[in-house]
Every structure is written in structure tokens, then in C-alpha cells.
N, C-alpha and C. Protein backbone atom coordinates (compact mmCIF):
# COMPACT_ATOMS: atom_id res chain seq x y z
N UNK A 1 -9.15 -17.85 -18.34
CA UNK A 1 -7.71 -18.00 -18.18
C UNK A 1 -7.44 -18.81 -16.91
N UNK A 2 -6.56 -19.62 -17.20
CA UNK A 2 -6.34 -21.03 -15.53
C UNK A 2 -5.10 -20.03 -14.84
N UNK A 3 -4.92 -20.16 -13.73
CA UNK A 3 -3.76 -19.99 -13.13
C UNK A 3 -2.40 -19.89 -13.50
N UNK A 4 -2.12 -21.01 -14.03
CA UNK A 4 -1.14 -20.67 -14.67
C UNK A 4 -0.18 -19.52 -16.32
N UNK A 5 -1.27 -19.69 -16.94
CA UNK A 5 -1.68 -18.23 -17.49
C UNK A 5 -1.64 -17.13 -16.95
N UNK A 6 -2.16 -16.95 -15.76
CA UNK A 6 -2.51 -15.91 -15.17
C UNK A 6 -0.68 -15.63 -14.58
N UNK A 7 -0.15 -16.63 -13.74
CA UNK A 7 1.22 -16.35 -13.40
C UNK A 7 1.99 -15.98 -14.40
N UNK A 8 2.18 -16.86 -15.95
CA UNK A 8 2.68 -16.30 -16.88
C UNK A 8 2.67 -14.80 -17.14
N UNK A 9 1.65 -14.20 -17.21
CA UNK A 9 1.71 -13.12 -17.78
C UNK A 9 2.04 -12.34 -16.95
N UNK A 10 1.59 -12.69 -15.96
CA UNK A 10 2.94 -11.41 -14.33
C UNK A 10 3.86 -11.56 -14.68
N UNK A 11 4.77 -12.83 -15.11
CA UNK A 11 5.47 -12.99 -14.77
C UNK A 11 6.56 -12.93 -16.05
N UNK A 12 5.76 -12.54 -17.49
CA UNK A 12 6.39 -11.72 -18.42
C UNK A 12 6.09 -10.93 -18.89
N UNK A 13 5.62 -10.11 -17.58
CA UNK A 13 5.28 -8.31 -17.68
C UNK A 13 6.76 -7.58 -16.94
N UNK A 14 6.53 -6.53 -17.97
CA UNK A 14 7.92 -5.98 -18.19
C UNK A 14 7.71 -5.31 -16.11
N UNK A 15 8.80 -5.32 -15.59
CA UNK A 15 9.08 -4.62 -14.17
C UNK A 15 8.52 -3.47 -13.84
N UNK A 16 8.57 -2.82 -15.13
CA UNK A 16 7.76 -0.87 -14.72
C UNK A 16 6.82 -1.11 -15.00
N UNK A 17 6.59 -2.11 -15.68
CA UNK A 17 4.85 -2.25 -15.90
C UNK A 17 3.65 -2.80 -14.72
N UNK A 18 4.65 -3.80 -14.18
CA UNK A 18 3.96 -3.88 -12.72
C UNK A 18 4.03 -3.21 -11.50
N UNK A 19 5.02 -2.25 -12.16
CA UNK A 19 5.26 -0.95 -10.63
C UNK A 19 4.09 0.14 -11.19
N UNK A 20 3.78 0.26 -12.30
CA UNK A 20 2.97 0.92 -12.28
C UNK A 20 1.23 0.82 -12.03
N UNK A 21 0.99 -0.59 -12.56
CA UNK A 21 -0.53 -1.11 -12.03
C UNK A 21 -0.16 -1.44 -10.67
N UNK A 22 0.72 -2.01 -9.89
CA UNK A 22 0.40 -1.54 -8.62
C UNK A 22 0.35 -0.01 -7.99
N UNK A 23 0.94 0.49 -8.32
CA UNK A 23 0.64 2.22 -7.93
C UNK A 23 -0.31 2.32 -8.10
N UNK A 24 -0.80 2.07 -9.27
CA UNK A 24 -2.64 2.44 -9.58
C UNK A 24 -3.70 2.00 -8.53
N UNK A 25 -3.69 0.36 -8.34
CA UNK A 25 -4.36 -0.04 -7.42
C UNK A 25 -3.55 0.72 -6.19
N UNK A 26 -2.86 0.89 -5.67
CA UNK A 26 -3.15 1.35 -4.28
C UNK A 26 -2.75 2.68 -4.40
N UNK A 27 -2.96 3.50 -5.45
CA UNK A 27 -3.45 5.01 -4.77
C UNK A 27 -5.24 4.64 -5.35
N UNK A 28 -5.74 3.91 -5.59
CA UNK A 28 -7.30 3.76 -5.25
C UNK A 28 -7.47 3.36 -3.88
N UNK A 29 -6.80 2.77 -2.92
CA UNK A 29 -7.38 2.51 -1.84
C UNK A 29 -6.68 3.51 -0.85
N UNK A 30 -5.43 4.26 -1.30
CA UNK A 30 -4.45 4.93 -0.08
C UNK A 30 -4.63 6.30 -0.41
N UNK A 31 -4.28 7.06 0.10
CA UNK A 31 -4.10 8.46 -0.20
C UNK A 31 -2.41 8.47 -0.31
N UNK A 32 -2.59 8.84 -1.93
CA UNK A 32 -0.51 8.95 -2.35
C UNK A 32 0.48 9.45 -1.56
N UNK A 33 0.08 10.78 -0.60
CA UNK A 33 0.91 11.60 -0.11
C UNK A 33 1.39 11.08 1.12
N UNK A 34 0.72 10.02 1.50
CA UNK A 34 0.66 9.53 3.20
C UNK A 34 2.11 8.77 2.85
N UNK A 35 2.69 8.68 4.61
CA UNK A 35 3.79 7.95 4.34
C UNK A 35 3.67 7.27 5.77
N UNK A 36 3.64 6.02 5.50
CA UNK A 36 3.95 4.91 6.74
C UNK A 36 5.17 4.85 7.58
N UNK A 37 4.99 5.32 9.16
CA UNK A 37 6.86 4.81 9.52
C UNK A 37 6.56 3.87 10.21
N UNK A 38 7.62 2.96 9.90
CA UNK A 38 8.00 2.39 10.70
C UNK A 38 9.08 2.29 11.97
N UNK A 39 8.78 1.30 12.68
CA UNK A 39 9.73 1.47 13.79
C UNK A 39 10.04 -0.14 14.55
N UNK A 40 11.17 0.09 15.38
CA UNK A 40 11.86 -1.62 15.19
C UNK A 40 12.24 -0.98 16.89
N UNK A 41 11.91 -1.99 17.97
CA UNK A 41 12.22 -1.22 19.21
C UNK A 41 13.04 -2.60 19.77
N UNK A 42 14.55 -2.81 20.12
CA UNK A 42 14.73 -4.23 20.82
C UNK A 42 14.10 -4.01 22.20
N UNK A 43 13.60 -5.19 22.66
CA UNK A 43 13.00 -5.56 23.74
C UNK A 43 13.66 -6.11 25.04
N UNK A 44 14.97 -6.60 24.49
CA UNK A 44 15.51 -7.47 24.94
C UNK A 44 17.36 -7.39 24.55
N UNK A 45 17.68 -5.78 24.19
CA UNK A 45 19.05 -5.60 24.09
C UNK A 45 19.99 -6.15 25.16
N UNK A 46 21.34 -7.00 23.88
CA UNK A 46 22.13 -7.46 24.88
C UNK A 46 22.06 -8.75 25.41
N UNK A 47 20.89 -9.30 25.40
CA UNK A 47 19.89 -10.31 26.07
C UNK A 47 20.52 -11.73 25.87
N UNK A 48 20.51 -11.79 24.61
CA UNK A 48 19.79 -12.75 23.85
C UNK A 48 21.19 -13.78 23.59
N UNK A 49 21.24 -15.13 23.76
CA UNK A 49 22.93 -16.22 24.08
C UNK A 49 22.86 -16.44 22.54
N UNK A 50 22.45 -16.02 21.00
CA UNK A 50 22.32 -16.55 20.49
C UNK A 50 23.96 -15.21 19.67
N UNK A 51 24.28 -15.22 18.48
CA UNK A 51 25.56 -14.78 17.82
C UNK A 51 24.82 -14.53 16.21
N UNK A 52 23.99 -13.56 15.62
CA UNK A 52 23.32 -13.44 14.48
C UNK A 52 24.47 -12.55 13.91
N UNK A 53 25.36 -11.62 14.90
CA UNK A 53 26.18 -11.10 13.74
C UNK A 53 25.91 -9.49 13.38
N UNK A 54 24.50 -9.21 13.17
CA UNK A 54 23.84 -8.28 12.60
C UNK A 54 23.21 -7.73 14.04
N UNK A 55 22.70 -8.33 14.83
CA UNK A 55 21.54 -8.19 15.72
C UNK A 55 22.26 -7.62 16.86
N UNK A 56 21.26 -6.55 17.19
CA UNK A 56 21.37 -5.74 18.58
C UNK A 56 21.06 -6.13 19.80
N UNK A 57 20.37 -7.33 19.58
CA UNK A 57 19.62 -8.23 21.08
C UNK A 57 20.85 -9.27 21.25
N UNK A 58 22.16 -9.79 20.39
CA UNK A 58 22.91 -10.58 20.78
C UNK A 58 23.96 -10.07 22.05
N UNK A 59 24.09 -10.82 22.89
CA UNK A 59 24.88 -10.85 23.72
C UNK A 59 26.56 -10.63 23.38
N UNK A 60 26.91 -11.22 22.56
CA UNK A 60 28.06 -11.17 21.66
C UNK A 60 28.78 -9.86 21.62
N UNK A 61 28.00 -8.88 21.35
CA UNK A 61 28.86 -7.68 20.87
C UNK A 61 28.46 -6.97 22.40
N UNK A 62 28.57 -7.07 23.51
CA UNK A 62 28.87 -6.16 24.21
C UNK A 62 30.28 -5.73 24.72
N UNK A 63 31.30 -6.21 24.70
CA UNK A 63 32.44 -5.96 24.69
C UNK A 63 32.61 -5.02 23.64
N UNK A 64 32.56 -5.25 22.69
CA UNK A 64 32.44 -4.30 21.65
C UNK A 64 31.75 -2.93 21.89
N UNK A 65 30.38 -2.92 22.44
CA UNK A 65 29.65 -1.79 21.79
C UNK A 65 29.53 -1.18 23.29
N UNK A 66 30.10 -2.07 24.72
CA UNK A 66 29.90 -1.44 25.91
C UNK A 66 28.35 -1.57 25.86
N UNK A 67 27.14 -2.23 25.51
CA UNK A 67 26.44 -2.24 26.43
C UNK A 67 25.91 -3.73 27.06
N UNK A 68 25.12 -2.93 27.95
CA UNK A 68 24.68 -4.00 29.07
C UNK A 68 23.37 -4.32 28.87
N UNK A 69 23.48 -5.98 28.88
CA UNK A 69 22.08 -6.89 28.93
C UNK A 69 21.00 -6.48 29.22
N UNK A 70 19.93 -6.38 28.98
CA UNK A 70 18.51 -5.82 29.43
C UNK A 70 17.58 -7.19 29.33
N UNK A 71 17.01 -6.68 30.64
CA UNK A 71 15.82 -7.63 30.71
C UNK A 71 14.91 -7.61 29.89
N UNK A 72 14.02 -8.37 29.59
CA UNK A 72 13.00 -8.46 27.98
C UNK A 72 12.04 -7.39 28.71
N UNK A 73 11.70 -6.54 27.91
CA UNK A 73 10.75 -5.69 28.48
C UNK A 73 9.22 -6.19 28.23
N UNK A 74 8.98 -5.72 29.62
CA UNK A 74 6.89 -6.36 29.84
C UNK A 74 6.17 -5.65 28.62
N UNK A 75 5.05 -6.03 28.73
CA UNK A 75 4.22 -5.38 27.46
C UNK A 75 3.80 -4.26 27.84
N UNK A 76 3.55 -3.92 29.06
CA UNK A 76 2.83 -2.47 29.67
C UNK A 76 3.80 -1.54 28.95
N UNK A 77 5.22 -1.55 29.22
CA UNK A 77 5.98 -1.27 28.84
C UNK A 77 6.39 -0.56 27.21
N UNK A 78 6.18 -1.94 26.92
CA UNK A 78 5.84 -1.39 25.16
C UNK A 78 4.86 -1.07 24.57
N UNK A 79 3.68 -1.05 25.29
CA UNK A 79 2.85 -0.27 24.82
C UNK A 79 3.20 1.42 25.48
N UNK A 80 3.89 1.43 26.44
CA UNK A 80 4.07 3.01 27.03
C UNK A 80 4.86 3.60 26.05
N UNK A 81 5.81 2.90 25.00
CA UNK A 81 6.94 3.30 24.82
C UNK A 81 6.02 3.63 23.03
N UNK A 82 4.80 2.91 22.80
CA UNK A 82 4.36 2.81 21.58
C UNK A 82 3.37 4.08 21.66
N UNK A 83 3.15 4.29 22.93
CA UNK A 83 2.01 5.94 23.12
C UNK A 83 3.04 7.08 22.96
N UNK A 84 4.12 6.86 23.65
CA UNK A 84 4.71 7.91 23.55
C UNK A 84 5.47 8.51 22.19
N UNK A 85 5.19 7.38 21.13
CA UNK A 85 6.11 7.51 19.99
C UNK A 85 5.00 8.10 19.00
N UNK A 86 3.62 7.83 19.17
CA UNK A 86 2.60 8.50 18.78
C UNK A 86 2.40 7.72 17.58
N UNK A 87 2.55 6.54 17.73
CA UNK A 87 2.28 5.07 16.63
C UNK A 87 0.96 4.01 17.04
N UNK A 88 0.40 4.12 15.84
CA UNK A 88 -1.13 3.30 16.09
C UNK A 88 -0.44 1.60 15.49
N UNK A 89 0.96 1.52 14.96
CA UNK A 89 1.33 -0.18 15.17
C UNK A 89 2.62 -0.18 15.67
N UNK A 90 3.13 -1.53 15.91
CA UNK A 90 4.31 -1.81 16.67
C UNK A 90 5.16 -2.76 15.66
């Protein structure tokens, strides 16, 4: 089968059908019950001259939200802040 074949047929496999062979493959490599957190830390709240709208590092909304600019934080830093959260990624 060439490549393109191969995309075809992903790609007119029904939606639950590929939620389910992926489940399969990765509860062979994961343990099902485990659950990944994540975490999102700004570095640089307030900071940042740019206007995204959405974003907590823009400068923009401090009138709004009352807070104040922060300096970009060092890495010592975020790694202190990544021990203390008891997270092996960032």
C-alpha cells in the first residue's frame, strides 16, 4: 500500500473508529488510569508591549485587572517554582 492509500483510509475511517485504535495503542504503552497535568506558569505577567487580547503577559489589561508588570523571571526561579509544584515537566 503507497502513502497515499494509507492517508485515504485514515482518512475515511469513521471518527470512533480512530478514537478507538488509538486508545488501544496507547493503553499498550501507558497505564489507562494515569492522568497527565498540566501546567502554564506566566513568566513575564504584565510584561509584555504586545495586545493578544487573550494573554496574561500583555501589558494592555492592567488597568483593567490592577496588576503590575513583572520582570521575566530567571530560570533558577522556574525551576524553584517547578520543584515546588512537584512536576517532572514545565
Amino acid at each position: 500500500m503507497d502513502m497515499r492509500e494509507e492517508v485515504s483510509e485514515v482518512y475515511n475511517t469513521p471518527l470512533l473508529d480512530l478514537v478507538f485504535k488509538a486508545a488501544t495503542v496507547h493503553r499498550m504503552y501507558n497505564d489507562p488510569a494515569m492522568v497527565q497535568r498540566c501546567t502554564l506558569l506566566s513568566i513575564k505577567t504584565g510584561g509584555c508591549p504586545e495586545n493578544c487580547n487573550y494573554c496574561s503577559q500583555s501589558s494592555h489589561w492592567s488597568e483593567d485587572t490592577g496588576l503590575k508588570a513583572e520582570k521575566l523571571m530567571g530560570l533558577e526561579e522556574v525551576y524553584e517554582v517547578q520543584k515546588l509544584m512537584g512536576l517532572e515537566e514545565f
